[in-house]
Protein backbone atom coordinates (compact mmCIF):
# COMPACT_ATOMS: atom_id res chain seq x y z
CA UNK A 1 43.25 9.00 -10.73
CA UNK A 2 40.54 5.91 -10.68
CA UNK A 3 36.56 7.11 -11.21
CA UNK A 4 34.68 8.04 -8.15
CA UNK A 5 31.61 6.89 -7.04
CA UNK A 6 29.29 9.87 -8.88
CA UNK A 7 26.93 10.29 -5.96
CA UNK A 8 29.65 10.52 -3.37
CA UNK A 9 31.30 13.74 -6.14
CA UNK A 10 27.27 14.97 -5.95
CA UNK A 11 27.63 14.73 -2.04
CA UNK A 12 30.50 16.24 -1.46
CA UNK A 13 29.63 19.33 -3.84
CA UNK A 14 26.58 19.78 -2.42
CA UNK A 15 28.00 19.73 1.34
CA UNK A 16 31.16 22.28 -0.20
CA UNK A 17 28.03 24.54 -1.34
CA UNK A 18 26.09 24.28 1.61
CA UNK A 19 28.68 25.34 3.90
CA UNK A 20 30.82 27.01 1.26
CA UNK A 21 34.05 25.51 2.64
CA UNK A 22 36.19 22.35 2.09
CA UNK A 23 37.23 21.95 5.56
CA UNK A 24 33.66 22.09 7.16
CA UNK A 25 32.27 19.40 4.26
CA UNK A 26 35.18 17.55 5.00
CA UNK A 27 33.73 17.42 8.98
CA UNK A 28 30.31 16.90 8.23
CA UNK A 29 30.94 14.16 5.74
CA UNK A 30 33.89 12.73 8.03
CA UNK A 31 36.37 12.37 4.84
CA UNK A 32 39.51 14.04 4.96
CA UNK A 33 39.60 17.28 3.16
CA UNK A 34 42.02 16.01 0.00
CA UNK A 35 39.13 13.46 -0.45
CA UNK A 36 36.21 15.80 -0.69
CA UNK A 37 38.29 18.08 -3.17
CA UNK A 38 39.06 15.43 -5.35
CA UNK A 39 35.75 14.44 -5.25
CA UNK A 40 34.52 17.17 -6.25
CA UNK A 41 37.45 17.81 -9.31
CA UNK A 42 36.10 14.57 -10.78
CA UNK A 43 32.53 15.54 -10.66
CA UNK A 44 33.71 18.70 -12.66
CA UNK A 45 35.51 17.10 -15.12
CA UNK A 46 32.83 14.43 -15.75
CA UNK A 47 30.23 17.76 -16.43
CA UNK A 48 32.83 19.72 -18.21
CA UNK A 49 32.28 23.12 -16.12
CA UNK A 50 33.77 24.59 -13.27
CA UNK A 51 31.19 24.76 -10.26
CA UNK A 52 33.39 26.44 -7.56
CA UNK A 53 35.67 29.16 -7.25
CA UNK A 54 38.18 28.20 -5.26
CA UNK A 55 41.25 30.80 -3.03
CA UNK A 56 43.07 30.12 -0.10
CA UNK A 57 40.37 32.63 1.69
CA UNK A 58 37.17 31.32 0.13
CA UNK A 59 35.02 29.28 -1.80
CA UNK A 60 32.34 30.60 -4.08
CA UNK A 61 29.83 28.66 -6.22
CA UNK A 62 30.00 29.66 -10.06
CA UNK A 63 26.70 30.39 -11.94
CA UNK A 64 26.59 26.87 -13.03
CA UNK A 65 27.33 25.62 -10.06
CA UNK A 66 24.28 27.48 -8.47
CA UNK A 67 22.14 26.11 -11.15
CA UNK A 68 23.53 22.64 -10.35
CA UNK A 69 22.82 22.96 -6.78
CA UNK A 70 19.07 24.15 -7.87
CA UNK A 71 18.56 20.88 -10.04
CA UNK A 72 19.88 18.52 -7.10
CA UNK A 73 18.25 19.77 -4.08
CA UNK A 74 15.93 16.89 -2.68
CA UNK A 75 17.29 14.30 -5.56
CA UNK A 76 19.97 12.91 -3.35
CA UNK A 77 18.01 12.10 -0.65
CA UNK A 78 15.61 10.26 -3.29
CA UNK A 79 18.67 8.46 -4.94
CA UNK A 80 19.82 7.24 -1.75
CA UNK A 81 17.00 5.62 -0.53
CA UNK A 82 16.56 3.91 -3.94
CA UNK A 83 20.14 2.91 -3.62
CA UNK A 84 19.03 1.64 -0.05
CA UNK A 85 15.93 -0.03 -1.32
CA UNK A 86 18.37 -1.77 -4.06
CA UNK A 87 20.77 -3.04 -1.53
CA UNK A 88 17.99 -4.49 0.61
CA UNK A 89 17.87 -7.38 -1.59
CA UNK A 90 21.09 -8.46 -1.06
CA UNK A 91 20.38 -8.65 2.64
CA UNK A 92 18.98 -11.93 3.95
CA UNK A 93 15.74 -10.92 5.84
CA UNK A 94 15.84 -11.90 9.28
CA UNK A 95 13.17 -11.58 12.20
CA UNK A 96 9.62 -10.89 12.76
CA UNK A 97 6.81 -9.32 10.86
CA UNK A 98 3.77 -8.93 12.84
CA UNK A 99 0.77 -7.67 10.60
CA UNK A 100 -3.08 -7.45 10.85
CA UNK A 101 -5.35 -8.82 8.14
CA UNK A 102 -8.86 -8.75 7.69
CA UNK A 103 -10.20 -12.74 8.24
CA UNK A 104 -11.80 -13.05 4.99
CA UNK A 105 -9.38 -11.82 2.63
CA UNK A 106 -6.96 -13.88 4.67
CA UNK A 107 -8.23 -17.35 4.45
CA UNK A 108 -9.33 -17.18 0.50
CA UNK A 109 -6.01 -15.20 -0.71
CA UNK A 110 -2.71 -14.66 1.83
CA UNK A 111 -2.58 -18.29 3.34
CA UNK A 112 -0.03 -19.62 0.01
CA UNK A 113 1.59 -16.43 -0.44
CA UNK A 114 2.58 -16.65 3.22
CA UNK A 115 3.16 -20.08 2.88
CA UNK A 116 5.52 -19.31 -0.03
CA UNK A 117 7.18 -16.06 1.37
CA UNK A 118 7.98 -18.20 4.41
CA UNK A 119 10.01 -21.10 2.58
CA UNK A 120 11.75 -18.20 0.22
CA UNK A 121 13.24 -16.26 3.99
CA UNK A 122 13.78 -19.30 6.52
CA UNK A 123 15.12 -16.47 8.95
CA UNK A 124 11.91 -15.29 9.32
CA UNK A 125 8.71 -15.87 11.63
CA UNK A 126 5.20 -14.53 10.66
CA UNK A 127 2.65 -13.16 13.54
CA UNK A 128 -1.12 -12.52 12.09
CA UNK A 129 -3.73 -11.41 13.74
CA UNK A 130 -7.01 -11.75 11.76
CA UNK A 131 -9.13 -8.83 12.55
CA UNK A 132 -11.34 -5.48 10.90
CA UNK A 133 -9.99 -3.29 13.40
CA UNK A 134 -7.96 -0.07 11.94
CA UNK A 135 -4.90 -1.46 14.76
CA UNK A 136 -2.36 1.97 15.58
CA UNK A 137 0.44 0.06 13.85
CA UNK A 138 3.08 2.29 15.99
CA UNK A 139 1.61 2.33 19.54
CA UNK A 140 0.79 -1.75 19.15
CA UNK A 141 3.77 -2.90 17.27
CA UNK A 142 2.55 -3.99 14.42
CA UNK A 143 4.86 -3.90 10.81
CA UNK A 144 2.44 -4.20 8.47
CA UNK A 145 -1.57 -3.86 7.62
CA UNK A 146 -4.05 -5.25 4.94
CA UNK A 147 -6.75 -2.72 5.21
CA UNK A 148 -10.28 -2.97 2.87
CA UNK A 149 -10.33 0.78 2.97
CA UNK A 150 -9.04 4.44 2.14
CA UNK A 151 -5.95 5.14 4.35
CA UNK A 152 -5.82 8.46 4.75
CA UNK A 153 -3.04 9.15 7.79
CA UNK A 154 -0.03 10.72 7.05
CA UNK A 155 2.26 8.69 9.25
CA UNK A 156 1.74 5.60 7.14
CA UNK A 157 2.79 4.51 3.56
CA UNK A 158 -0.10 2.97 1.61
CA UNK A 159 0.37 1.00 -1.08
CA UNK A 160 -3.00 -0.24 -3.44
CA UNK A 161 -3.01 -4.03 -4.12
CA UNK A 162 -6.19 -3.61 -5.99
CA UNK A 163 -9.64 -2.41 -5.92
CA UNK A 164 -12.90 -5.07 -5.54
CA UNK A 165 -16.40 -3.83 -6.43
CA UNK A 166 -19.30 -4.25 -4.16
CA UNK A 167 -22.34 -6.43 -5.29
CA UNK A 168 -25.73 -7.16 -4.05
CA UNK A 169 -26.21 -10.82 -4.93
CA UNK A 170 -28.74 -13.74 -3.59
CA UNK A 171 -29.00 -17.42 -3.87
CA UNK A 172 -30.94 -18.35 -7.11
CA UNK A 173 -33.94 -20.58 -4.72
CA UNK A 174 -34.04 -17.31 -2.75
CA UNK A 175 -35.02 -15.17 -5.74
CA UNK A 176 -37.46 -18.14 -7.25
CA UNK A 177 -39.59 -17.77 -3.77
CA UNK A 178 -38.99 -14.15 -2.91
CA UNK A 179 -38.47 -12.23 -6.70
CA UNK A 180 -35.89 -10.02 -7.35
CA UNK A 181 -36.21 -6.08 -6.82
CA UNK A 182 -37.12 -4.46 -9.44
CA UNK A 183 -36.02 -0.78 -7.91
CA UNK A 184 -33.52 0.00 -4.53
CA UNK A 185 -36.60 0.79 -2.71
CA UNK A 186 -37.90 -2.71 -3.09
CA UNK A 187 -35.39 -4.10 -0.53
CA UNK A 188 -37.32 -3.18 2.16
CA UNK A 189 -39.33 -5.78 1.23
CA UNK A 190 -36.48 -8.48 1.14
CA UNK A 191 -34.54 -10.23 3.51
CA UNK A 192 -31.55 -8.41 4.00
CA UNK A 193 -28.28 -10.10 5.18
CA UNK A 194 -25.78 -7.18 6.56
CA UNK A 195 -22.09 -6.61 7.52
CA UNK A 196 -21.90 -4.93 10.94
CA UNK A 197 -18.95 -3.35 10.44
CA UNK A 198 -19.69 -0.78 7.50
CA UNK A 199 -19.28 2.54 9.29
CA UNK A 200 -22.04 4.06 7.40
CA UNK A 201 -24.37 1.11 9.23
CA UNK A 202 -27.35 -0.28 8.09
CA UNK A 203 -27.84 1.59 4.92
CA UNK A 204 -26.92 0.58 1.15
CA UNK A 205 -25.90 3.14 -1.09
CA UNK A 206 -26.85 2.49 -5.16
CA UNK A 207 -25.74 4.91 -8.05
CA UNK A 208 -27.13 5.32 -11.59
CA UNK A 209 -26.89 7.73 -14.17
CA UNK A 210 -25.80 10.34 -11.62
CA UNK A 211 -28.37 9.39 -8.99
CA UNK A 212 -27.62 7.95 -5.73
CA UNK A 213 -29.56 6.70 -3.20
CA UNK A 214 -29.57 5.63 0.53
CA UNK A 215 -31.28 2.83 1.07
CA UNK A 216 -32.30 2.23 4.99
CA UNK A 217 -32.02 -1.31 5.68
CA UNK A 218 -33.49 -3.35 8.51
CA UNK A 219 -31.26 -6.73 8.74
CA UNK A 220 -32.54 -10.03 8.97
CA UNK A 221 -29.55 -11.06 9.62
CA UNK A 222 -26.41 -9.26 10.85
CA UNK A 223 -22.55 -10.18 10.68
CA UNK A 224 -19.17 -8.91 11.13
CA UNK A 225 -17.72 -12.07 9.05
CA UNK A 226 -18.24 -11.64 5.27
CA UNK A 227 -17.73 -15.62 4.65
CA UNK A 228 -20.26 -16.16 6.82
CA UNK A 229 -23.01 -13.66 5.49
CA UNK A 230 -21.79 -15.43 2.45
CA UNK A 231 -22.88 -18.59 2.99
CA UNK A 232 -26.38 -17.77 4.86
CA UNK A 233 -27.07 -15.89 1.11
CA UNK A 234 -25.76 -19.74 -0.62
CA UNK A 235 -28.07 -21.34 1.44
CA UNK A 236 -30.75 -19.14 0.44
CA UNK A 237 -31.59 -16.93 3.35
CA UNK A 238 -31.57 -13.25 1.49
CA UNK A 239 -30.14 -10.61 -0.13
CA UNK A 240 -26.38 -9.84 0.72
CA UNK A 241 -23.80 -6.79 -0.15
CA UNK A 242 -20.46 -8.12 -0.24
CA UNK A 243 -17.09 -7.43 -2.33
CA UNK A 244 -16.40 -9.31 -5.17
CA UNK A 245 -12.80 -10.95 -3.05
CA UNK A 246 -14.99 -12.85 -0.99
CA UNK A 247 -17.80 -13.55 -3.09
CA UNK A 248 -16.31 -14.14 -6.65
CA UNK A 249 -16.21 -18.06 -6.82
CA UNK A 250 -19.80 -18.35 -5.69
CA UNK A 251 -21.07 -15.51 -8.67
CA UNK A 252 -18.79 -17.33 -11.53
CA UNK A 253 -20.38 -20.69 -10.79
CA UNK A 254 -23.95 -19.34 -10.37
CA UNK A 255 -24.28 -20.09 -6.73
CA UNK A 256 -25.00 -16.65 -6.06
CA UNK A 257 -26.30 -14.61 -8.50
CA UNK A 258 -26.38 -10.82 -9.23
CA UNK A 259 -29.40 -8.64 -7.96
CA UNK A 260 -30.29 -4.57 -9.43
CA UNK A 261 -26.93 -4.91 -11.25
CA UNK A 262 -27.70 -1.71 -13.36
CA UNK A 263 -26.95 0.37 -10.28
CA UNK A 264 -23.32 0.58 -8.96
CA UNK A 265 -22.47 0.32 -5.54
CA UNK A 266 -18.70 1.32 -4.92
CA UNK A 267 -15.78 -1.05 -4.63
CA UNK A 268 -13.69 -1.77 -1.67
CA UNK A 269 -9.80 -0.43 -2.45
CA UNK A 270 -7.26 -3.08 -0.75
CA UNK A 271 -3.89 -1.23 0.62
CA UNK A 272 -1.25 -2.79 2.11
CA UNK A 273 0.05 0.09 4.88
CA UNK A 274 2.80 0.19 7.41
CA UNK A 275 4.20 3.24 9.46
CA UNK A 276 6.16 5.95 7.88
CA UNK A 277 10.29 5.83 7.93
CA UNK A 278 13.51 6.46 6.30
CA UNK A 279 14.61 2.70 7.68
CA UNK A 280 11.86 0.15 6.46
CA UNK A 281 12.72 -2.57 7.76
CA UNK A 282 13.71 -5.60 4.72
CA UNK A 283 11.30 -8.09 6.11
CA UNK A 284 8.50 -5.50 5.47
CA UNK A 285 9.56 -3.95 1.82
CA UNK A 286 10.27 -7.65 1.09
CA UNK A 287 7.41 -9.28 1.56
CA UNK A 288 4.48 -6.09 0.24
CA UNK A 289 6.70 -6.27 -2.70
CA UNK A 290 6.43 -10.12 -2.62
CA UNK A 291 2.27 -9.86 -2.18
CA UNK A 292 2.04 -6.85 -5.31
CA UNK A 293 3.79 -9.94 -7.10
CA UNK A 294 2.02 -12.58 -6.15
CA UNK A 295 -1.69 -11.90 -5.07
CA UNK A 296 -3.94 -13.22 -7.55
CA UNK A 297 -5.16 -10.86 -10.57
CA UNK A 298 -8.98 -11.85 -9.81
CA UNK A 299 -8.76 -12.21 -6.30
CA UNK A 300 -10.56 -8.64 -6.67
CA UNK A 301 -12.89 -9.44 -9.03
């Protein structure tokens, strides 16, 4: 007799156990009932044990085939869909994958991985819309999000591309006319340059040496666009908190330049996310799987 797949001998044991017949395995796993017992002989003579007890009125699981059943329950399913995952890249990915990504991480880092995923899958079309707003990815249709936050639901899958620390930075001119602060509490005398969109709003939050503070704010100038409150600190006009992803360039070249950097201030994680199932599509594992390659080490940092 030629080998057996081994998972299809695991299947059709487990099935036999579950129902504790041949004939009903044999219907639930549509295979005639010759098929399922051989399947199952093989699987015993790989293991060298007997798991059934078999007579033309019954069929009863032997003690090591209990313990066998024990060890597998909620394996298969797990092997299966890392067989499935496996086979997905033989399958040319076809169609399209709509995601949301926040503007500023999309214009310094996704624009050549896109570029590149795009000539590797000629069958498929790309639809981005560049926004901050946590989309439903189910009720609007969307396959896939870049999100610049803790994901929390439980009908997503999250998956962590990185994590970029927060900084309080300021153009060098700025902090020749204006001095740096010393202490937290001397940014209420600065010129502060503020993302709208922080749901904690117009407060900064430093840590140090197990103290942490909350820092109101009064903006002098306030933003939803990180670029943008980027380059109003370049040109000099204050004292901005940004992530290092959007800021990093500027800091390495001395354009911008660090401000009460004994205190930390958090980092922004970066999650790719798209809606729980058993069926992700190929075009979605595809291309996160493409972007965990790809994305630049020190486009967090």
């Amino acid at each position: 007799m030629k080998s057996l797949d081994p998972l299809e001998g695991v299947a059709a044991f487990l099935t036999v156990a579950k129902h504790l017949s041949f004939t009903r395995a044999a219907e639930d796993l549509r295979m005639s009932r010759a098929t399922v017992s051989a399947q199952v002989q093989v699987l015993e003579t790989k293991l060298g044990v007997r798991l059934l007890h078999r007579s033309t009125r019954n069929v009863v699981l032997t003690e090591a085939g209990s313990a066998y059943v024990q060890s597998l329950t909620g394996i298969l399913p797990q092997i299966r869909e890392a067989e499935r995952a496996a086979l997905s890249y033989q399958e040319e990915v076809v169609g399209r994958l709509k995601m949301t990504v926040p503007p500023e991480f999309a214009q310094l880092h996704m624009a050549p991985i896109i570029a590149e995923f795009l000539k590797r899958n000629p069958s498929v079309s790309i639809d981005v819309t560049f926004s901050h707003r946590a989309v439903n990815l189910i009720e609007e249709g969307y396959d896939l999000a870049i999100r610049g936050t803790i994901v929390l639901e439980p009908n997503l899958i999250t998956r962590h591309l990185g994590d970029s620390p927060l900084v309080l930075c300021a153009a060098p001119e700025y902090l020749e006319r204006h001095g740096a602060p010393a202490e937290p509490t001397d940014l209420a005398n600065h010129a502060c340059l503020h993302f709208s969109g922080l749901r904690w709003g117009n407060v900064w939050v430093l840590s140090k040496d197990g103290q942490t503070l909350r820092v109101p704010i009064v903006p002098r100038y306030l933003a939803n666009d990180g670029l943008t409150l980027r380059d109003v600190a370049v040109a000099g006009a204050g004292i901005t908190l940004l992530p290092m992803f959007e800021i990093g360039p500027e800091i390495r070249d001395g354009r911008l330049v660090r401000v009460l950097d004994r205190w930390e201030i958090g980092s922004v994680p970066v999650h790719a996310v798209y809606p729980a199932n058993k069926n992700i599509a190929s075009k979605v594992r595809r291309f996160t799987d493409f972007l965990v390659k790809t994305l630049p080490k020190d486009a967090y940092c």
